[in-house]
Protein backbone atom coordinates (compact mmCIF):
# COMPACT_ATOMS: atom_id res chain seq x y z
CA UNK A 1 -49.91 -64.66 -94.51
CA UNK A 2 -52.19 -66.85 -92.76
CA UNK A 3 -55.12 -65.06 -93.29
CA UNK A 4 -54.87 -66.03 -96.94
CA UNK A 5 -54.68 -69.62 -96.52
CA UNK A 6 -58.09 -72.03 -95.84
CA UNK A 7 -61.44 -71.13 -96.24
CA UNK A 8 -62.29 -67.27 -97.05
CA UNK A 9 -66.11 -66.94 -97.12
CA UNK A 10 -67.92 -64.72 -99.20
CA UNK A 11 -70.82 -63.35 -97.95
CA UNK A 12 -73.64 -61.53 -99.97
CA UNK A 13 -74.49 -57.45 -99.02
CA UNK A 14 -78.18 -57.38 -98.57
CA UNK A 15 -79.22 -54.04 -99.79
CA UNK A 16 -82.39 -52.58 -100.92
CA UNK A 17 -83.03 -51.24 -104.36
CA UNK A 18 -81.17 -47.83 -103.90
CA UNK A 19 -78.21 -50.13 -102.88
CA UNK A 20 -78.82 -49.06 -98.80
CA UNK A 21 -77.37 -51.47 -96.85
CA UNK A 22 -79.81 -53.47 -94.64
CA UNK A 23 -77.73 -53.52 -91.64
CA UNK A 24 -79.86 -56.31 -89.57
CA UNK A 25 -79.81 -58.59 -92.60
CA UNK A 26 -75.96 -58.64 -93.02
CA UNK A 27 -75.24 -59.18 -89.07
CA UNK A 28 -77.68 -62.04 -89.22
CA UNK A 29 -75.69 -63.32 -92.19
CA UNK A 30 -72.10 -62.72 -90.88
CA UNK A 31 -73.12 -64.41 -87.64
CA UNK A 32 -74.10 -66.97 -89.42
CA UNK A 33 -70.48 -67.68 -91.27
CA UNK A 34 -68.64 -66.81 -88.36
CA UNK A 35 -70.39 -69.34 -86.40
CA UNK A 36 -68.73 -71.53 -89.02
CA UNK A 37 -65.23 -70.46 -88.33
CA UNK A 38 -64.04 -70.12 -91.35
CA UNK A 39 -60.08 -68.96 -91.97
CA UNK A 40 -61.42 -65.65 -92.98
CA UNK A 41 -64.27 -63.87 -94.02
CA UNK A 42 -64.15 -61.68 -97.31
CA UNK A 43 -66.82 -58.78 -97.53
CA UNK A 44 -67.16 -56.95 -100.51
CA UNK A 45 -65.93 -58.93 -102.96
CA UNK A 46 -67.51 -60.16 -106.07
CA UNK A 47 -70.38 -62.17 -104.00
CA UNK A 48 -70.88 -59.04 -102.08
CA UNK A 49 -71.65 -57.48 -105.05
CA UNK A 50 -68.83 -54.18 -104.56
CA UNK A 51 -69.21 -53.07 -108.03
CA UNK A 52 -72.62 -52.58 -107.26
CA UNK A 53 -72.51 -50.13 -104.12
CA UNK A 54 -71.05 -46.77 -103.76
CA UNK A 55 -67.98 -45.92 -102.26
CA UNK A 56 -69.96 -44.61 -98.50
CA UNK A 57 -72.40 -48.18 -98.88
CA UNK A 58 -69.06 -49.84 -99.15
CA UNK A 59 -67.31 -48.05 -95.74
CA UNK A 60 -70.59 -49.27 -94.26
CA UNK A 61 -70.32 -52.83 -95.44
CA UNK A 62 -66.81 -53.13 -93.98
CA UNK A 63 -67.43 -51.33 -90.63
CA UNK A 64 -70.48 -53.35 -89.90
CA UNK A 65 -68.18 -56.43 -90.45
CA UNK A 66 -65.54 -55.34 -88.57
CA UNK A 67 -68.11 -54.08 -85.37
CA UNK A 68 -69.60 -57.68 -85.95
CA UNK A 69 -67.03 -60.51 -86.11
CA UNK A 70 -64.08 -58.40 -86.79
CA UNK A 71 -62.70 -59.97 -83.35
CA UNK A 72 -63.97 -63.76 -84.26
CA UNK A 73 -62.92 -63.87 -87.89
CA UNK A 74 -60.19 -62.28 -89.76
CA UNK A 75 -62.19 -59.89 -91.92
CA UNK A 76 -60.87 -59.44 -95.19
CA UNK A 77 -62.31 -56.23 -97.04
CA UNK A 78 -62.54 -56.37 -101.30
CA UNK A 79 -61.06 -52.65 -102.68
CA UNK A 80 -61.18 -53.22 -106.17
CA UNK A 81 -62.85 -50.32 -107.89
CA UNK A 82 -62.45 -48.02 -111.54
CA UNK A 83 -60.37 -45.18 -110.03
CA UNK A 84 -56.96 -45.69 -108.26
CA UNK A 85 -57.71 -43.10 -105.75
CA UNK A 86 -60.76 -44.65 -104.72
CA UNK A 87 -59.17 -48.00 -104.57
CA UNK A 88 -56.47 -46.06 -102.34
CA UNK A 89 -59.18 -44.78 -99.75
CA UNK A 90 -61.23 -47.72 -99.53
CA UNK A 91 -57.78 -49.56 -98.55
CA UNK A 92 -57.08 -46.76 -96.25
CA UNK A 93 -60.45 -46.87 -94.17
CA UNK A 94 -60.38 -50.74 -93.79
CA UNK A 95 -56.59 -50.26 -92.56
CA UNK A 96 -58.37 -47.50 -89.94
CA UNK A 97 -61.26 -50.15 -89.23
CA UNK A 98 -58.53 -52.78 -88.67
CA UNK A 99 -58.92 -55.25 -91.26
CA UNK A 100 -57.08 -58.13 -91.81
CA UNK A 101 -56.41 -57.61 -95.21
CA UNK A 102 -57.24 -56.39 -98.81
CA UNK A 103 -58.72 -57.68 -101.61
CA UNK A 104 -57.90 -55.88 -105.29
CA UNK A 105 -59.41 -56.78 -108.42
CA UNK A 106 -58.36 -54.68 -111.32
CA UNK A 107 -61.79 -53.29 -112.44
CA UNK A 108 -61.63 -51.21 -115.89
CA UNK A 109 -64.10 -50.22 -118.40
CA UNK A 110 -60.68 -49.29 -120.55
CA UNK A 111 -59.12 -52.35 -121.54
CA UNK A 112 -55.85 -51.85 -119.03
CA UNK A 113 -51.93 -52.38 -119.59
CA UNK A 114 -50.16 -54.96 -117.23
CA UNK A 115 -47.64 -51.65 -116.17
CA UNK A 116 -51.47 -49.95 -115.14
CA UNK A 117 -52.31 -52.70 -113.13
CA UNK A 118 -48.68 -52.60 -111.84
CA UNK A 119 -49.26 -48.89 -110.69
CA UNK A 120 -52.94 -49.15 -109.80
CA UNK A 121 -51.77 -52.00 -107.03
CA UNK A 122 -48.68 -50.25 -105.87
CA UNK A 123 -50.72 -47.35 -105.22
CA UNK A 124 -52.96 -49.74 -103.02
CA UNK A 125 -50.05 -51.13 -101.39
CA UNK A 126 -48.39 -47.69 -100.39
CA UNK A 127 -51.70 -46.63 -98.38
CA UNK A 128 -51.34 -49.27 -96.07
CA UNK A 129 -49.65 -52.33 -94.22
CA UNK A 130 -52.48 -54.25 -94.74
CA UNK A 131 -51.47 -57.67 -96.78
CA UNK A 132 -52.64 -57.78 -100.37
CA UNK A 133 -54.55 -60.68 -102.55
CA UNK A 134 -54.66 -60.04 -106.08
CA UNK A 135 -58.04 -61.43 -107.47
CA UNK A 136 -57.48 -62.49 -111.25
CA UNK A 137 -60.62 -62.99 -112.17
CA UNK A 138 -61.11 -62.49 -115.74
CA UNK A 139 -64.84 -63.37 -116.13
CA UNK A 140 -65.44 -60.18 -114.89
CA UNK A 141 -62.78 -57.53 -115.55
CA UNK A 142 -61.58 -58.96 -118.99
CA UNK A 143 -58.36 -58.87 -117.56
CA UNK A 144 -55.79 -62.09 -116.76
CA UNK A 145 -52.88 -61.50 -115.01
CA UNK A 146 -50.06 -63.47 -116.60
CA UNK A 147 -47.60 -65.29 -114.37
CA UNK A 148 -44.76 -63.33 -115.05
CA UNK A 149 -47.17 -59.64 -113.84
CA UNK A 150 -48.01 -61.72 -110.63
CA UNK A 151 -43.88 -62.55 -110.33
CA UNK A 152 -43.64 -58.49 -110.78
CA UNK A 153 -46.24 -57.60 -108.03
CA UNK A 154 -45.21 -60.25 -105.78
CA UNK A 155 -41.90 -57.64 -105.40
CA UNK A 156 -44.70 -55.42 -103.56
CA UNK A 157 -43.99 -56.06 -99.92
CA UNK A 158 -47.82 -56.15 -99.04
CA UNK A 159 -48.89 -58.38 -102.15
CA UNK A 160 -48.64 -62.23 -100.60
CA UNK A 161 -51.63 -63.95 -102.12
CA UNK A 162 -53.40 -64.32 -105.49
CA UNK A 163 -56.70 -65.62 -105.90
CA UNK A 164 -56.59 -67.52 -109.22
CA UNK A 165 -59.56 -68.74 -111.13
CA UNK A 166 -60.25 -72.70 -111.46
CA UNK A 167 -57.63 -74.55 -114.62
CA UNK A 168 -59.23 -74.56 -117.68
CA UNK A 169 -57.49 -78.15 -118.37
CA UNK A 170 -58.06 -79.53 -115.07
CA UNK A 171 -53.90 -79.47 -114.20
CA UNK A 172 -54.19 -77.77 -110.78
CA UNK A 173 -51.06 -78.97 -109.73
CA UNK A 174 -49.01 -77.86 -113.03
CA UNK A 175 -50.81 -74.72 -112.61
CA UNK A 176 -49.73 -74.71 -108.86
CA UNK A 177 -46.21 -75.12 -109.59
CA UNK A 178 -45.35 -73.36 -112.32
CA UNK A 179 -46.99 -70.35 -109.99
CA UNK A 180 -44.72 -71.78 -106.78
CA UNK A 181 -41.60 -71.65 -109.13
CA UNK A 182 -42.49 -67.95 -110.02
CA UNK A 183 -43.10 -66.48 -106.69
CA UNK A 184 -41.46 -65.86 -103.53
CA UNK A 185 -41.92 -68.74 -100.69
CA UNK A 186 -44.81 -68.27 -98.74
CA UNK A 187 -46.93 -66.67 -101.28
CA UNK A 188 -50.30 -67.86 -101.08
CA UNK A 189 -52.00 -69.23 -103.97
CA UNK A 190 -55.58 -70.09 -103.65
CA UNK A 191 -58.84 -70.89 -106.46
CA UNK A 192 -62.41 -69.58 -106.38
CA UNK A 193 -65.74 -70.98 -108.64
CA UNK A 194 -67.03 -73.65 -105.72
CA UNK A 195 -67.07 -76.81 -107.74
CA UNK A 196 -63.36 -76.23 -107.86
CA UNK A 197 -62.65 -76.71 -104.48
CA UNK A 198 -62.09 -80.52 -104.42
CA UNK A 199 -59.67 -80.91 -107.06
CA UNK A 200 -57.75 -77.35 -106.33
CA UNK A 201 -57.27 -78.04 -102.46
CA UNK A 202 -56.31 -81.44 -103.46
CA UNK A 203 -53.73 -80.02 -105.81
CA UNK A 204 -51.86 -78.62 -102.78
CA UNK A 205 -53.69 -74.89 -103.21
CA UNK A 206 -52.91 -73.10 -99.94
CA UNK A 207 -56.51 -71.21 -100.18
CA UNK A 208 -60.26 -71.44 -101.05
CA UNK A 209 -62.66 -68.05 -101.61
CA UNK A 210 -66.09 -69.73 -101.16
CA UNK A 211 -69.09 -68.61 -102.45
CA UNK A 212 -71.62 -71.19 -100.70
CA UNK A 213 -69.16 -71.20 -97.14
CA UNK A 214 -70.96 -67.30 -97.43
CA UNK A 215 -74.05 -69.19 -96.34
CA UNK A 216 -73.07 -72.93 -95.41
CA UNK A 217 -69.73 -72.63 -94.02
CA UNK A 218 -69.72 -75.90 -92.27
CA UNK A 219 -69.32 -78.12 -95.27
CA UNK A 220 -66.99 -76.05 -97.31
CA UNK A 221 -64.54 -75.94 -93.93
CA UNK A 222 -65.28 -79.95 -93.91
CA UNK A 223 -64.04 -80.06 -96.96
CA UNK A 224 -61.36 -77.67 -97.25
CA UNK A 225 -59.95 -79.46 -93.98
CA UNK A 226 -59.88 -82.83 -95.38
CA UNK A 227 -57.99 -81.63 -98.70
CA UNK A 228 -55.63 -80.05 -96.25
CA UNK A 229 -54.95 -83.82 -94.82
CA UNK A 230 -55.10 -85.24 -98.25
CA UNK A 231 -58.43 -87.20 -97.28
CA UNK A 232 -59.47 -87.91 -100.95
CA UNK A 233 -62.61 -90.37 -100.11
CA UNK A 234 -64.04 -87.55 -97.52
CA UNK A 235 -63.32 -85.10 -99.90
CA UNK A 236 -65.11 -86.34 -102.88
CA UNK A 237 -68.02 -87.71 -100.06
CA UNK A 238 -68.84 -83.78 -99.32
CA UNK A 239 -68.06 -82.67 -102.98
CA UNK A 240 -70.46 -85.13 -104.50
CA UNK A 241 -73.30 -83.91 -101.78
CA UNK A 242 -72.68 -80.49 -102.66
CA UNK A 243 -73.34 -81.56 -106.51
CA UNK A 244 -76.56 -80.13 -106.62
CA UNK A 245 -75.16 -77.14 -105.87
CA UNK A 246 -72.42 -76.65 -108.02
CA UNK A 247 -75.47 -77.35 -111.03
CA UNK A 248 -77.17 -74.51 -110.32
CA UNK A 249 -74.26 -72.26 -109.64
CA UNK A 250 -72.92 -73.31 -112.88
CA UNK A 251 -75.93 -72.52 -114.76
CA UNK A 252 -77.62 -69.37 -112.89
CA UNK A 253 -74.44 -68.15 -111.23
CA UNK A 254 -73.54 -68.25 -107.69
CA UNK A 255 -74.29 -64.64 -107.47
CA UNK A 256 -78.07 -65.13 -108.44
CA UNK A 257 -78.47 -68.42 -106.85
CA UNK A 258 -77.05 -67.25 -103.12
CA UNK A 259 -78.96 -64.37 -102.98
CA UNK A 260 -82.35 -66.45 -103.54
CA UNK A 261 -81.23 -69.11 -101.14
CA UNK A 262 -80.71 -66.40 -98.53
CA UNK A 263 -84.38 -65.86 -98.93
CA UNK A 264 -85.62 -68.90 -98.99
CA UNK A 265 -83.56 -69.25 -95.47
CA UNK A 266 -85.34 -66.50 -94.32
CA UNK A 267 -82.12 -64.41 -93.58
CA UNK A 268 -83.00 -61.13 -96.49
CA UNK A 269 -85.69 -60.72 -99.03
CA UNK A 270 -82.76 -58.41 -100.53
CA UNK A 271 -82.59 -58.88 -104.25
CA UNK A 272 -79.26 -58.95 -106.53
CA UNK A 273 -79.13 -55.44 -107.79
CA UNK A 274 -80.40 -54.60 -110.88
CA UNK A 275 -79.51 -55.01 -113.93
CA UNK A 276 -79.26 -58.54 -112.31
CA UNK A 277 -82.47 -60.46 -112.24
CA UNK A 278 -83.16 -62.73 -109.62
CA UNK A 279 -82.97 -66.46 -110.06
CA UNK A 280 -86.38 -67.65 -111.81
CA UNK A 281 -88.80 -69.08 -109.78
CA UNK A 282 -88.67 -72.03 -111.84
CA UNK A 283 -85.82 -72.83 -109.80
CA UNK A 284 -86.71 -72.93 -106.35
CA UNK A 285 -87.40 -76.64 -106.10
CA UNK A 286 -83.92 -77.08 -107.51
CA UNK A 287 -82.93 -74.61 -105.04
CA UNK A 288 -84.79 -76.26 -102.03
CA UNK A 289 -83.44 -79.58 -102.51
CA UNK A 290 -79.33 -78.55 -102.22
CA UNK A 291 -80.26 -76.40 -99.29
CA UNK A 292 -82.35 -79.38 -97.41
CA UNK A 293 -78.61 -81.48 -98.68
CA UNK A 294 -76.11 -78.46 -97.01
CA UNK A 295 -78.20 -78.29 -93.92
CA UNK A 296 -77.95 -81.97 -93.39
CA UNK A 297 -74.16 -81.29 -93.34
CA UNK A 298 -74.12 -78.00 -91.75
CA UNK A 299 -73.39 -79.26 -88.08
């Protein structure tokens, strides 16, 4: 499905502290990636903080997407949530709002069975025709989908991409085809956790879900392009820029570190919700520096 391959951007929800959407703070935002053109843009996933926002905030979320760049960018809308039936009616609405797709993380406060997961995503798939990405992304569920459970949901008609996180050991491409030997043709495997985008793309991943390209989409599409033509020296130019970046990411989390740099751009003074603290002043001048570094690339 091509709208799992490229760059997906991931966009924060600005939202007060109730969780209330602040509608004029996410168009600015959204206009901002699709002015990028990314492949896609992904709302509601873990950068949009949907395990945050209630199941209404989320309908919002996606329509206001959908109303804003829905006919620029494929908009793909994140469904994951603790109950199967909500999962189900989220997937339903963005299917009504038109969509381009579904993203499903298997959230769980129960440790969960690879036959639950099986049912909780065929569920998902029944409600609609909308394509599926599976988003294995253990940091945060404490679950890891093994390669043969992503062989047995790839039998799902509507599950065609999984969205895998970066290779512990650094073998992207043994990771790549051991996945490519398991699944049908076609099925698109693609990497999130930024500083991973150089050597995954380069590995011959068909996909990158972008954290920072839900700010700064014109260097992560730079990039992502030039892996796509095998450009190793450009590559490695924009990854080593980005460098500054990927530190504080890696240390403070994207989560914590886009939301602040959306203030400091002047685009929110939304906070990450709480329990999550902001990122500590101390690191604004940190901060400041990689932005003053993506806007030199951003055009």
């Amino acid at each position: 499905m091509t709208v799992f391959k490229g760059l997906s951007a991931f966009p924060i929800t600005p939202a007060d502290a109730e969780g209330r959407v602040i509608l004029p703070d996410l168009w600015r935002i959204l206009q901002r990636v699709a002015d990028g053109q990314p492949d896609s843009i992904c709302v509601l996933g873990s950068t949009g903080a949907y395990a945050y926002l209630d199941p209404d905030q989320r309908r919002a979320v996606a329509e206001a997407a959908m109303a804003q760049v829905g006919s620029r960018v494929p908009v793909i809308v994140g469904v994951g949530a603790l109950r199967t039936d909500m999962a189900v009616d989220l997937a339903r609405h963005a299917a009504r709002i038109g969509a381009a797709g579904l993203l499903v993380a298997p959230m769980s406060y129960t440790p969960l069975t690879e036959d639950e997961v099986f049912h909780h995503f065929a569920a998902i798939a029944a409600a609609s025709d909308l394509p599926i990405c599976i988003y294995n992304n253990p940091g945060t569920t404490h679950f890891t989908f093994s390669t043969a459970l992503l062989a047995r949901l790839a039998t799902l008609p509507t599950v065609r991409a999984v969205k895998m996180p970066l290779v512990a050991s650094g073998d992207f491409a043994g990771q790549i085809a051991e996945l490519r030997a398991a699944l049908p043709d076609g099925f698109s495997i693609g990497y999130s956790a930024d500083w991973g985008c150089a050597p995954a793309m380069l590995a011959g991943a068909d996909a990158f879900y972008s954290v920072a390209a839900g700010l700064w989409p014109y260097p992560m599409l730079r990039m992502v392009r030039a892996a796509q033509r095998s450009d190793a020296a450009e590559v490695g130019r924009i990854d080593a820029a980005l460098a500054p970046l990927w530190a504080l990411f890696k240390t403070r989390s994207s989560f914590r570190t886009v939301h602040r740099a959306a203030n400091l751009l002047d685009l929110t003074t939304a906070q990450p919700p709480r329990p999550v603290l902001p990122l500590p002043e101390a690191e604004d001048d940190a901060l400041r520096a990689a932005i003053a570094t993506l806007d030199a690339h951003q055009h």
